[in-house]
N, C-alpha and C. Protein backbone atom coordinates (compact mmCIF):
# COMPACT_ATOMS: atom_id res chain seq x y z
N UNK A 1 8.92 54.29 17.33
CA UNK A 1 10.16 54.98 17.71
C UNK A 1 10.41 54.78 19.20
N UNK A 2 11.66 54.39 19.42
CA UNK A 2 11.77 54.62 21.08
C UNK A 2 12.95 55.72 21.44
N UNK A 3 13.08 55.56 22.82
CA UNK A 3 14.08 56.81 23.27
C UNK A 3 15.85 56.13 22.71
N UNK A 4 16.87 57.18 22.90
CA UNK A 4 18.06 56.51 22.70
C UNK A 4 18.26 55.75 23.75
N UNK A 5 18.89 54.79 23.29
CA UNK A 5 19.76 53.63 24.32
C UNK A 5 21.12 54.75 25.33
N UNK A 6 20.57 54.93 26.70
CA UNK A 6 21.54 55.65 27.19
C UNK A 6 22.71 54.79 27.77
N UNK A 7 23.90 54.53 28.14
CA UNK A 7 24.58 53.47 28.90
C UNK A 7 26.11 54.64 29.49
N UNK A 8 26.20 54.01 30.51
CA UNK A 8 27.73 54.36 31.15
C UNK A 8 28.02 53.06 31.74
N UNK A 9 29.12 53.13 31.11
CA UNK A 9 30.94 51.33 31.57
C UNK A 9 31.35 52.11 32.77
N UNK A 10 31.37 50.91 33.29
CA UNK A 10 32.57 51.27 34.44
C UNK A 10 33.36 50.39 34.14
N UNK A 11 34.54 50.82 34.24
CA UNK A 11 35.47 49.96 33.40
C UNK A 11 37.11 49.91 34.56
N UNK A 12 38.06 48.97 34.57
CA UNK A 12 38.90 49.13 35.43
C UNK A 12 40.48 49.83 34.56
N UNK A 13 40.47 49.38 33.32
CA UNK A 13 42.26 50.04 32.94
C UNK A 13 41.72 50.95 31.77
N UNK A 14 43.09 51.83 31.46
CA UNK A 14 43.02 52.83 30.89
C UNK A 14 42.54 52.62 28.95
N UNK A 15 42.82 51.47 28.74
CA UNK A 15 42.65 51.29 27.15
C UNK A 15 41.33 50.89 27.29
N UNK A 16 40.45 50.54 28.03
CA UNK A 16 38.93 50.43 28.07
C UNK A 16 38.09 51.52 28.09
N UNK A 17 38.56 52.26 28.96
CA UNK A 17 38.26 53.96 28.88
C UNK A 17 37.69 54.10 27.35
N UNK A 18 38.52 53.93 26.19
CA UNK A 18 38.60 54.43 24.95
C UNK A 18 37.77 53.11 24.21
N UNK A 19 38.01 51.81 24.73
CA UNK A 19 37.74 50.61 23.97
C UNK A 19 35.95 50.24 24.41
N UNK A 20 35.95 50.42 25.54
CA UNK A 20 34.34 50.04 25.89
C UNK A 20 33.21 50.54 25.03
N UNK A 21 33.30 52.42 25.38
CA UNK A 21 32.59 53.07 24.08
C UNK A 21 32.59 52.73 22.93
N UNK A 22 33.32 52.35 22.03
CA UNK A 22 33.28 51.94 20.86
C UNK A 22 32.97 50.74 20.34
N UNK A 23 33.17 49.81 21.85
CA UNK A 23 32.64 48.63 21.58
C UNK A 23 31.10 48.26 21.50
N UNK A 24 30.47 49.48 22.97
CA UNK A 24 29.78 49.43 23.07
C UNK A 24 28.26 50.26 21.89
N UNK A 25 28.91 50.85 21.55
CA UNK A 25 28.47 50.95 20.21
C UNK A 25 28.11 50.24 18.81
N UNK A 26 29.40 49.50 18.98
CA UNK A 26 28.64 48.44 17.83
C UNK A 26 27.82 47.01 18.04
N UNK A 27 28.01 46.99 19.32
CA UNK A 27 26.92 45.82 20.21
C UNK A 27 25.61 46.42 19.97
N UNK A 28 25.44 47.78 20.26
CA UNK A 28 23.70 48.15 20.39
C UNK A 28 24.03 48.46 18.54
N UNK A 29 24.55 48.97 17.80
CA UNK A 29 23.75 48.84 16.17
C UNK A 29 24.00 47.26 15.73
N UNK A 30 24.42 46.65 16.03
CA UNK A 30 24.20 44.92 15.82
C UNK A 30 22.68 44.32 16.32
N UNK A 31 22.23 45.01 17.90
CA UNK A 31 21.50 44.21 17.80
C UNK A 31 19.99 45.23 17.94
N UNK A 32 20.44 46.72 17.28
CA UNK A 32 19.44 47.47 17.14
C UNK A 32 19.92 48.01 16.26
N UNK A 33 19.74 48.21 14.61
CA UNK A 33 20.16 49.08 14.13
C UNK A 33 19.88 50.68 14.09
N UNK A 34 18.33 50.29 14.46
CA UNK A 34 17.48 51.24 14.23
C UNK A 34 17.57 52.40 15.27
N UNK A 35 18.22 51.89 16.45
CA UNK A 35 17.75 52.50 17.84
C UNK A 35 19.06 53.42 18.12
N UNK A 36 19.20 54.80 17.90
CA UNK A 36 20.02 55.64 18.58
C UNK A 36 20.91 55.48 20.03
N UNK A 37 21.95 55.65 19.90
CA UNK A 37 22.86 54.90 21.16
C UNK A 37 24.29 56.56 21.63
N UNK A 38 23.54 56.32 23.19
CA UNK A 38 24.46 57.84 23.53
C UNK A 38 25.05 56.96 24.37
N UNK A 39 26.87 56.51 24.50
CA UNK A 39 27.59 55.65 25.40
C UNK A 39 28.58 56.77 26.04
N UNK A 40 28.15 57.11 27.34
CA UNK A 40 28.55 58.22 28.34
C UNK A 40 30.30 57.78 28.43
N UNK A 41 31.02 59.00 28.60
CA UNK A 41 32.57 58.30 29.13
C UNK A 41 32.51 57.79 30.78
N UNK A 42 33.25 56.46 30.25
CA UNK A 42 33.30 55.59 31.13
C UNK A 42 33.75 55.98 32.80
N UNK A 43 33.44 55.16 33.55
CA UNK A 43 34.06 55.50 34.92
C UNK A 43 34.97 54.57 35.01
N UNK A 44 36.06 55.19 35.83
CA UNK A 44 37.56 54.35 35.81
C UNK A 44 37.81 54.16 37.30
N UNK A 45 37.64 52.87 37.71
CA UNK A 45 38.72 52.26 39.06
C UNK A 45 39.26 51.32 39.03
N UNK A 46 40.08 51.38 39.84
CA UNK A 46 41.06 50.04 40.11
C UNK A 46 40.17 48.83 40.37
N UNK A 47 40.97 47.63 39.70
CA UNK A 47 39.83 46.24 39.85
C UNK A 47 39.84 45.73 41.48
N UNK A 48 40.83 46.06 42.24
CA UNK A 48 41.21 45.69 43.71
C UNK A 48 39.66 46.47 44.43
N UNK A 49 39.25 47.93 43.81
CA UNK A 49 38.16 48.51 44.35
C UNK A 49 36.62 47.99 43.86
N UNK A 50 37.00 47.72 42.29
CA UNK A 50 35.42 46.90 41.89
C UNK A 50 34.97 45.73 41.92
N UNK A 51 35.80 45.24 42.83
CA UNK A 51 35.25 43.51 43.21
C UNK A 51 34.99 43.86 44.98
N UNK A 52 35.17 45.25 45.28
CA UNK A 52 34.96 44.91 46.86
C UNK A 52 33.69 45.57 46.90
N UNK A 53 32.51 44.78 47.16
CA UNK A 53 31.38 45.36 47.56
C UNK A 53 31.27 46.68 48.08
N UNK A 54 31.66 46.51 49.31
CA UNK A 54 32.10 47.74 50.47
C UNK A 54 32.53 49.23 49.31
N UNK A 55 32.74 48.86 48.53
CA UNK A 55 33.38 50.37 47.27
C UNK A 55 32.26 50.36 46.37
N UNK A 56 31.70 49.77 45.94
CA UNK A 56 30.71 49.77 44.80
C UNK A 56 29.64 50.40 44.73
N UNK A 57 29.24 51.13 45.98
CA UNK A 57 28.42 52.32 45.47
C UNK A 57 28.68 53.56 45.47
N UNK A 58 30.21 53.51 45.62
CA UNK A 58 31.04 55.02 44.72
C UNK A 58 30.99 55.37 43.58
N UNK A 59 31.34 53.76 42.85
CA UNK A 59 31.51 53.69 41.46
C UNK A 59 30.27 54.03 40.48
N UNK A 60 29.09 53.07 41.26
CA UNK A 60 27.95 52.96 40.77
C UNK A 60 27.39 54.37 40.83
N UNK A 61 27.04 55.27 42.23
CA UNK A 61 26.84 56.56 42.28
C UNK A 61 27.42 57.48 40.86
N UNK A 62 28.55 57.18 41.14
CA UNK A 62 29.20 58.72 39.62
C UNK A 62 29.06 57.89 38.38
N UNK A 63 28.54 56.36 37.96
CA UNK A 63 28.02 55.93 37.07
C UNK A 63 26.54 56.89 36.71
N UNK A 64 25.76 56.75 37.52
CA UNK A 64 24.17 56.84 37.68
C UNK A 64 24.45 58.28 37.32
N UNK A 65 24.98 59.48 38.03
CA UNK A 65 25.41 60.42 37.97
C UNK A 65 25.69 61.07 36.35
N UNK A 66 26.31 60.24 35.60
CA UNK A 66 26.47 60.79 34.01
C UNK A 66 25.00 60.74 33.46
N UNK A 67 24.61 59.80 33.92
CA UNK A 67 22.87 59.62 33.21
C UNK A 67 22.31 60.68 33.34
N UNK A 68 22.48 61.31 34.59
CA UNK A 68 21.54 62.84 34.77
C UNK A 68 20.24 62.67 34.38
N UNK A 69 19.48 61.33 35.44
CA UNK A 69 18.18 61.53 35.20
C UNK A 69 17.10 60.52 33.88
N UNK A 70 18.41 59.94 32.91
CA UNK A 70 18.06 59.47 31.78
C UNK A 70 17.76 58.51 31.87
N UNK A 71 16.67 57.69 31.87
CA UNK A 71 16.19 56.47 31.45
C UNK A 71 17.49 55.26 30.98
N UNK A 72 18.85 55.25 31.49
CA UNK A 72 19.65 54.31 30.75
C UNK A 72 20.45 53.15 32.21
N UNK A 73 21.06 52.78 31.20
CA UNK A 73 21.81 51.90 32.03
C UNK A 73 23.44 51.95 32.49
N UNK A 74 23.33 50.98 33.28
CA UNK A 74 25.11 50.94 33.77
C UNK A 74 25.67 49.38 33.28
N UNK A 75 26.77 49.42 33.13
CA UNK A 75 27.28 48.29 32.05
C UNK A 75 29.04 48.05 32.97
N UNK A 76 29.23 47.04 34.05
CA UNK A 76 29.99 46.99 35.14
C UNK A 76 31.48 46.07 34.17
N UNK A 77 31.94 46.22 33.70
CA UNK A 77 32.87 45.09 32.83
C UNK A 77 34.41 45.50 33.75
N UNK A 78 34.58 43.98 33.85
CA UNK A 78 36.37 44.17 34.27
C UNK A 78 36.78 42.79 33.53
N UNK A 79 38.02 42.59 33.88
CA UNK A 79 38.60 41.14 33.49
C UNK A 79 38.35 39.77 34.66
N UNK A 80 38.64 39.04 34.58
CA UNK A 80 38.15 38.13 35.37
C UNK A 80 39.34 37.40 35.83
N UNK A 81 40.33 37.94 35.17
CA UNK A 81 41.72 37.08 35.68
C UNK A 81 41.50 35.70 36.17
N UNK A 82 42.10 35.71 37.54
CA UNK A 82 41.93 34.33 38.00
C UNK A 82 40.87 33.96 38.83
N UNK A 83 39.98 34.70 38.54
CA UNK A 83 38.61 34.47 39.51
C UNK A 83 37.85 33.64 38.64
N UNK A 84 36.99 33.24 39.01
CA UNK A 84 35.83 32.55 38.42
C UNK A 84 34.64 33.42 38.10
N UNK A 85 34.36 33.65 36.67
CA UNK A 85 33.39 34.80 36.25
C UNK A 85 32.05 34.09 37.16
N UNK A 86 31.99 33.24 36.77
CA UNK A 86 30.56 32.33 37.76
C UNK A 86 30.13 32.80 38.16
N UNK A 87 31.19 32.86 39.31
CA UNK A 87 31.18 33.18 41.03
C UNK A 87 30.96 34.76 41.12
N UNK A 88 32.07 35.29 40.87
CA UNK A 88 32.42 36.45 41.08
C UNK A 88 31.20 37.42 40.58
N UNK A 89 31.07 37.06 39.37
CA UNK A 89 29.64 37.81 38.46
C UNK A 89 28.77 38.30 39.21
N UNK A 90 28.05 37.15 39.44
CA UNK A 90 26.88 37.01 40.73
C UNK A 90 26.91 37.93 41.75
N UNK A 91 28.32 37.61 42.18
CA UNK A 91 27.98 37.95 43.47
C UNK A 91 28.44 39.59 43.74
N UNK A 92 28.57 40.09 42.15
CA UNK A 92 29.11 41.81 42.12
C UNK A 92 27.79 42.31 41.75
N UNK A 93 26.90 41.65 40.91
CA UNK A 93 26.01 41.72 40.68
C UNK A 93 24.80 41.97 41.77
N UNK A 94 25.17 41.25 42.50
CA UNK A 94 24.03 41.47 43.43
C UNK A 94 24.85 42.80 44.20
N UNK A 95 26.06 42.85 44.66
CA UNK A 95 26.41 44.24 45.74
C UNK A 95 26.20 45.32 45.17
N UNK A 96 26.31 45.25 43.69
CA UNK A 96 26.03 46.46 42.53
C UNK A 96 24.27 46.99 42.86
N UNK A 97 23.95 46.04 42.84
CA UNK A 97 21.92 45.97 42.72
C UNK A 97 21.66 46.39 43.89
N UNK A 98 22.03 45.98 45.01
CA UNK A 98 21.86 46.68 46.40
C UNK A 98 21.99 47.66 46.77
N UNK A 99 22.49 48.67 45.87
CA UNK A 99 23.13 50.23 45.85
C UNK A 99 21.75 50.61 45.43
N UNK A 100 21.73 50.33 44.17
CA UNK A 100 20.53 51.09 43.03
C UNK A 100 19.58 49.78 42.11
N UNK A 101 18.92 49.55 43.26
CA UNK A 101 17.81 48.26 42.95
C UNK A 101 17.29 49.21 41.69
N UNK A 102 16.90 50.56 41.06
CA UNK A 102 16.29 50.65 40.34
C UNK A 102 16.28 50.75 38.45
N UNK A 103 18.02 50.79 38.94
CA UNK A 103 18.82 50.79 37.67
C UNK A 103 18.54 50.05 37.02
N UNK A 104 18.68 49.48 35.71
CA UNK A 104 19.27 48.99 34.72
C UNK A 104 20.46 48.54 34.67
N UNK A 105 20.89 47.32 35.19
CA UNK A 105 22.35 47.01 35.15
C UNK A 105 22.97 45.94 35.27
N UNK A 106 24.04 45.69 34.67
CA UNK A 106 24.81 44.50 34.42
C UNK A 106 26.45 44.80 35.09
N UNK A 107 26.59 43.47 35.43
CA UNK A 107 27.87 43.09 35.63
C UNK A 107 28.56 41.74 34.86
N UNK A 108 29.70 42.46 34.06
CA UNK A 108 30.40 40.83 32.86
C UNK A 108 31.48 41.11 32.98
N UNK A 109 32.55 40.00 33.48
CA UNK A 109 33.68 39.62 33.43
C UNK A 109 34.40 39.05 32.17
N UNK A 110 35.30 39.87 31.82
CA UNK A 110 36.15 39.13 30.52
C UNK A 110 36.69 37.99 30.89
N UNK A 111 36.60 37.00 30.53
CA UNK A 111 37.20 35.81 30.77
C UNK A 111 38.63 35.36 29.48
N UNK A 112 39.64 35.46 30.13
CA UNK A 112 40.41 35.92 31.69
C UNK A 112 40.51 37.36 31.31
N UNK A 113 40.96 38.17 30.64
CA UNK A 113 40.84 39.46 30.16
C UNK A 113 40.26 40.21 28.88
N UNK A 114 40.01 40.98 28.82
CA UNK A 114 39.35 41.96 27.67
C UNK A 114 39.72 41.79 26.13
N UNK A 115 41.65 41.40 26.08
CA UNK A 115 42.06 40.74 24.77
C UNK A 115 41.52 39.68 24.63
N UNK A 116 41.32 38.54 25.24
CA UNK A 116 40.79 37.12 24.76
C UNK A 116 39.51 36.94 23.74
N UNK A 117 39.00 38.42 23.98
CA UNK A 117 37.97 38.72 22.79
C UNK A 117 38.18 38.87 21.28
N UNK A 118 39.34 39.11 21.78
CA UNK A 118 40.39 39.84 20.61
C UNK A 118 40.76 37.96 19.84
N UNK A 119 41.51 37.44 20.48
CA UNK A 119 42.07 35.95 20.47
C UNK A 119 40.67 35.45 19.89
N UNK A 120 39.33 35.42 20.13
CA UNK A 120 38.12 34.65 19.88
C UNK A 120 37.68 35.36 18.87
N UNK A 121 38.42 36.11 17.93
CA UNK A 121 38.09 36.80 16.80
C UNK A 121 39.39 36.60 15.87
N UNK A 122 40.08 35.89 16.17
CA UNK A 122 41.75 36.14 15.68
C UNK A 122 41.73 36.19 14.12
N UNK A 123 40.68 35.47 13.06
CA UNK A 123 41.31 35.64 12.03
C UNK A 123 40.67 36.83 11.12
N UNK A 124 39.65 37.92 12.27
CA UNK A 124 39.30 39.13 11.75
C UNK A 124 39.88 40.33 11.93
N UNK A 125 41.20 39.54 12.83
CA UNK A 125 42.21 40.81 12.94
C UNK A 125 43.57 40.87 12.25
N UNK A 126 43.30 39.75 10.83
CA UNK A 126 44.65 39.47 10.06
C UNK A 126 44.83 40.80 9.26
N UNK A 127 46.78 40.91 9.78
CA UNK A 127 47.34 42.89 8.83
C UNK A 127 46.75 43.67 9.66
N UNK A 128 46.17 43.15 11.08
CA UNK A 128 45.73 44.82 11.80
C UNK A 128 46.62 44.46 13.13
N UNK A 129 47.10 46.29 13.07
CA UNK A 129 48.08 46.77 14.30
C UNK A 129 48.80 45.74 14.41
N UNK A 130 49.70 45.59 13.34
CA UNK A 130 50.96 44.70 13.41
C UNK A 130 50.67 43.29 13.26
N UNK A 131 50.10 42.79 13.57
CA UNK A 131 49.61 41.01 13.19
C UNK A 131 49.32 40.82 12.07
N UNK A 132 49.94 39.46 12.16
CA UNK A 132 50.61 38.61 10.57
C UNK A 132 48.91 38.34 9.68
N UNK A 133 49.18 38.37 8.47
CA UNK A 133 47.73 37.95 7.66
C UNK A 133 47.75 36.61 8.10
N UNK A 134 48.22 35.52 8.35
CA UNK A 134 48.24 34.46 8.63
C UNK A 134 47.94 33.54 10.16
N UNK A 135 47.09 35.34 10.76
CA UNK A 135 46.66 34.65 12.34
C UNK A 135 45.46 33.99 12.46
N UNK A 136 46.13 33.11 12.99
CA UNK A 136 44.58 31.83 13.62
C UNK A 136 44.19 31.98 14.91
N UNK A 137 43.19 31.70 15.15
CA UNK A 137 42.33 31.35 16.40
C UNK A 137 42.90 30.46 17.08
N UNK A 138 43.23 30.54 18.21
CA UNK A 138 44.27 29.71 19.03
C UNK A 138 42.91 28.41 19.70
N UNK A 139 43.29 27.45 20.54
CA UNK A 139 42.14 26.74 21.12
C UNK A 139 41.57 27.38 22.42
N UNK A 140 40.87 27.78 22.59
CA UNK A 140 40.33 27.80 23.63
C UNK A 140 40.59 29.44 24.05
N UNK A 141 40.61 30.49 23.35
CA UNK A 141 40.87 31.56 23.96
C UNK A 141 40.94 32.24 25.18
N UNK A 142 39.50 31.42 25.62
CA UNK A 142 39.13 32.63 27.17
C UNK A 142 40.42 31.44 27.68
N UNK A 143 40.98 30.46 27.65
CA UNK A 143 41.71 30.10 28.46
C UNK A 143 43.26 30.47 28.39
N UNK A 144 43.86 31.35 27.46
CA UNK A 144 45.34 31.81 27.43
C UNK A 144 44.98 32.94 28.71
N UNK A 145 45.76 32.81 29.85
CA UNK A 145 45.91 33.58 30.18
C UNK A 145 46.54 35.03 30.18
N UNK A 146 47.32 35.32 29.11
CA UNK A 146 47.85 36.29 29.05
C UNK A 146 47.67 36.91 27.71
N UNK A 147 46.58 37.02 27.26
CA UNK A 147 46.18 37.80 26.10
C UNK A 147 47.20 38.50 25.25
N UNK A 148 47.21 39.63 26.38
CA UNK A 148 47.75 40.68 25.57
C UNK A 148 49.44 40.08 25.05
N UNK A 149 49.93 39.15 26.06
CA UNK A 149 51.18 38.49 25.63
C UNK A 149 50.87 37.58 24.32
N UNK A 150 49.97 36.93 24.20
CA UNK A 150 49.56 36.81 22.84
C UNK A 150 49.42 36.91 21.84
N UNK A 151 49.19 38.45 22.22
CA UNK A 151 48.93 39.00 20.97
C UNK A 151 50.89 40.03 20.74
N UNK A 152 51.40 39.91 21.38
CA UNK A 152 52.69 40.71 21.28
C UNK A 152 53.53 39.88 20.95
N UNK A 153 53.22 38.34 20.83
CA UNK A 153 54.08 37.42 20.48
C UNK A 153 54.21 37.29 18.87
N UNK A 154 52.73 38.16 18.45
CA UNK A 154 52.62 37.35 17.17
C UNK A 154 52.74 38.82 15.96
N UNK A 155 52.86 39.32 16.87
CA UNK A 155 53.28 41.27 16.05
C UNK A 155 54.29 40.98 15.26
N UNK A 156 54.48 41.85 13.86
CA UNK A 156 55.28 41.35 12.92
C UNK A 156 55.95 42.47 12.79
N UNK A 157 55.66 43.62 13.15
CA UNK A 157 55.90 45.29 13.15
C UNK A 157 57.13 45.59 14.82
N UNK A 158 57.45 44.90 15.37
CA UNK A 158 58.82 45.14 15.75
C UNK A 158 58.05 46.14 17.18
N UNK A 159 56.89 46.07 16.89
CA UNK A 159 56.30 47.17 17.99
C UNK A 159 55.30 46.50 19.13
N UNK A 160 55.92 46.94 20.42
CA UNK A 160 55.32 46.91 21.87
C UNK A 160 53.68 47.01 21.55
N UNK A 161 52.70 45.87 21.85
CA UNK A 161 51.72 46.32 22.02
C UNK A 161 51.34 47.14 23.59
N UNK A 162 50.13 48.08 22.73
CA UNK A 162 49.62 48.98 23.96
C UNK A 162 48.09 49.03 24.17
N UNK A 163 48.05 48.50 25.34
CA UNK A 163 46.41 48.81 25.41
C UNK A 163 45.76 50.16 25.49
N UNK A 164 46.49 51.32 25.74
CA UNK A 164 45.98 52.49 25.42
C UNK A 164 45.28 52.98 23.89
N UNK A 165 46.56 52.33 23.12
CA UNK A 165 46.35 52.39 21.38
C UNK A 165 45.93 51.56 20.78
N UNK A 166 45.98 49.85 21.23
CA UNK A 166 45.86 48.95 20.25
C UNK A 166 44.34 48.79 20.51
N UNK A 167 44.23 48.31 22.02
CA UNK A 167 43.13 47.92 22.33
C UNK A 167 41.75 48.84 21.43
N UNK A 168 41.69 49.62 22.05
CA UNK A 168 40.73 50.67 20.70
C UNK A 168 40.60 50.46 19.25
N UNK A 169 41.86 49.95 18.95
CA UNK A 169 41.94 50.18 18.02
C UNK A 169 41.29 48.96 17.24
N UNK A 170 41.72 47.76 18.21
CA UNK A 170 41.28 46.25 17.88
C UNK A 170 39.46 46.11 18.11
N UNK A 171 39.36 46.87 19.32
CA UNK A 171 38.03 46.90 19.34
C UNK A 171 36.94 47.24 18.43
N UNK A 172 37.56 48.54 17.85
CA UNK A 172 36.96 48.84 16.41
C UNK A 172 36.61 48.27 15.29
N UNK A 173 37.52 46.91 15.33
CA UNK A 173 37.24 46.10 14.38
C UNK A 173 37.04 44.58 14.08
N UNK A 174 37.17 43.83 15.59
CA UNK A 174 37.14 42.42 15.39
C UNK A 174 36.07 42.26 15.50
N UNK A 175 35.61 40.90 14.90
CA UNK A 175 34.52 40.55 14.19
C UNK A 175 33.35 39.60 15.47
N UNK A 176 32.30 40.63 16.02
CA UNK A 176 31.53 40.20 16.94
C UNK A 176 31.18 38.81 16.96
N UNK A 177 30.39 38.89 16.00
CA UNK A 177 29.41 37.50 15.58
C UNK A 177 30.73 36.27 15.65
N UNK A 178 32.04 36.41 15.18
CA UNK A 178 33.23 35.30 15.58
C UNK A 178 33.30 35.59 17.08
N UNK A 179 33.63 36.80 17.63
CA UNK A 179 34.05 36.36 19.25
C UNK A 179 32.96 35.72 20.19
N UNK A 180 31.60 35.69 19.46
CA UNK A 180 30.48 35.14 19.90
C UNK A 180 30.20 33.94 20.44
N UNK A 181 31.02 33.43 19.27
CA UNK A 181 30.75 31.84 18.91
C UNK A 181 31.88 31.56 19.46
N UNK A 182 33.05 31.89 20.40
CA UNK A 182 34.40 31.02 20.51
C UNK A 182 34.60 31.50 22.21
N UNK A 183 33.35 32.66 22.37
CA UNK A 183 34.06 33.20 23.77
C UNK A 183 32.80 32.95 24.71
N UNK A 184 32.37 32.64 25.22
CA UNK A 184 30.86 32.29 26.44
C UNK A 184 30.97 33.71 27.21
N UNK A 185 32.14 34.64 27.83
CA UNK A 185 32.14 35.62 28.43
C UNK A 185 31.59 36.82 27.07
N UNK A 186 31.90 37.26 26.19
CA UNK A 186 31.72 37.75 24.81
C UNK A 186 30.06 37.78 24.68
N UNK A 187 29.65 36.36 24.74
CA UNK A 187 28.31 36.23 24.25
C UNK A 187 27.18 36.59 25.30
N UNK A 188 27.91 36.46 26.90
CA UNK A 188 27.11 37.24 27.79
C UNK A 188 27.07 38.67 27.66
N UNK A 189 28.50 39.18 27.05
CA UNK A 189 28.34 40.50 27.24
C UNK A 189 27.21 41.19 25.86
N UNK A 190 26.99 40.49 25.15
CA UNK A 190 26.37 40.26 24.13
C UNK A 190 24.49 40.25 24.38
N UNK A 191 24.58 39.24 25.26
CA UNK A 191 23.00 39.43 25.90
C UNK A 191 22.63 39.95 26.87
N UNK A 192 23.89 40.69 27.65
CA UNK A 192 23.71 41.92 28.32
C UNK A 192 23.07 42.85 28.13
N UNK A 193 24.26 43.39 27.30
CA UNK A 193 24.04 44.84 26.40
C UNK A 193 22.30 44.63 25.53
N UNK A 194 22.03 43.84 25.19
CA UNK A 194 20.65 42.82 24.45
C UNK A 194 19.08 43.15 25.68
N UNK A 195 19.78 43.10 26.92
CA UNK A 195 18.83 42.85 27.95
C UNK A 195 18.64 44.35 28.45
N UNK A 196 19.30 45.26 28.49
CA UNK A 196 19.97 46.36 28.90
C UNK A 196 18.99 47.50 28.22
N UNK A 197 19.01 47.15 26.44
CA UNK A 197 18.82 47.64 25.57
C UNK A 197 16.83 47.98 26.01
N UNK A 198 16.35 46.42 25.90
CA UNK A 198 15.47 46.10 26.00
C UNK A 198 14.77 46.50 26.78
N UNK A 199 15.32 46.92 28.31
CA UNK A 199 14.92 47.28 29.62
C UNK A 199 14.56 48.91 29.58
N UNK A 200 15.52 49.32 28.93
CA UNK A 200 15.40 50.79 28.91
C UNK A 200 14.52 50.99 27.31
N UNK A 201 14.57 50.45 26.84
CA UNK A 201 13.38 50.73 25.44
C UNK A 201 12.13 51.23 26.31
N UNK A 202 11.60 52.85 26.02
CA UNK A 202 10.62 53.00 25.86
C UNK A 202 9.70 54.19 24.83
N UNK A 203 8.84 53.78 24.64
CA UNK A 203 7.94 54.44 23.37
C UNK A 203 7.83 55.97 23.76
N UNK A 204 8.27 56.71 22.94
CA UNK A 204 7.73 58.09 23.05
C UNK A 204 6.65 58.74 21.49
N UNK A 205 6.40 59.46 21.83
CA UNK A 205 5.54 60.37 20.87
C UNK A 205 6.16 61.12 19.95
């Protein structure tokens, strides 16, 4: 038996708030079924503040802060827009670690945003929240830049997508093991959450 998997997102827009937790939930029973998972509500800033070093141990602080002490981790996700996840990763990664060398923690960039996960799953979201049974996987997902325009192009329901509502909602259900295989940002966040898990696993009585 080990302890629960503790984790808090810091996350930058408002439909992640709702979408991370749930995502992050079915990442740890995928690749633990067995292992109990408490995913703290997320911390919310602007992405202009979580790419500037100089801010990142605000964020990280009232991250660490929900743990109250718990053996878990912090889980840093934004979009990657027009940056280079590469680059950028790294090098948040390390200003993140310099705060709280003792944490547990990751930093993963959606490549280019958080829908493209969505796009690298496309035909497990056919008849959901308005999209046609007949959606395909476009080429190259992480490379449409505009996701969510993507996905509003191809709505059959006459209705505005919203990342407050959809996003959650999509998260709930597109099909991991596909966004795995089509997205390289996806599959890090994948052996993140994997590494995360692992780090904080420990045996109790």
């Amino acid at each position: 038996m080990t302890t629960t998997f503790e984790v808090v997102a810091v996350v930058e827009g408002h439909g992640e708030v709702s979408a991370v937790p749930e995502l992050l939930r079915r990442l740890a029973a995928a690749i633990d079924p067995n292992r109990a998972v408490h995913v703290h509500q997320p911390v919310r800033g602007p992405r202009s503040k979580l790419v500037r070093p100089e801010d990142a141990s605000r964020y990280l602080e009232l991250a660490v802060r929900k743990l109250d002490g718990a053996r878990g981790a912090v889980l840093v996700l934004f979009d990657a827009d027009d940056d280079c996840a590469a680059t950028l990763g790294p090098k948040m990664l390390t200003a993140y670690c310099n705060v709280r060398r003792e944490v547990s923690l990751s930093v993963v960039l959606a490549v280019a945003e958080f829908e493209s996960w969505f796009l690298a799953s496309a035909e497990s979201l056919r008849g959901r929240r308005g999209l046609p049974d007949d959606l395909v996987l476009p080429p190259q997902p992480e490379g449409i830049r505009n996701a969510k325009g993507w996905l509003q192009q191809r709505r059959i329901d006459g209705l505005a997508y919203s990342s407050t509502t959809d996003q959650p909602a999509l998260a709930a259900v597109f099909d991991l093991e596909l966004a795995r295989r089509n997205s390289p940002s996806f599959d890090k966040l994948w052996r993140d959450v994997a590494r995360l898990m692992a780090e904080t696993a420990e045996p109790v009585d």
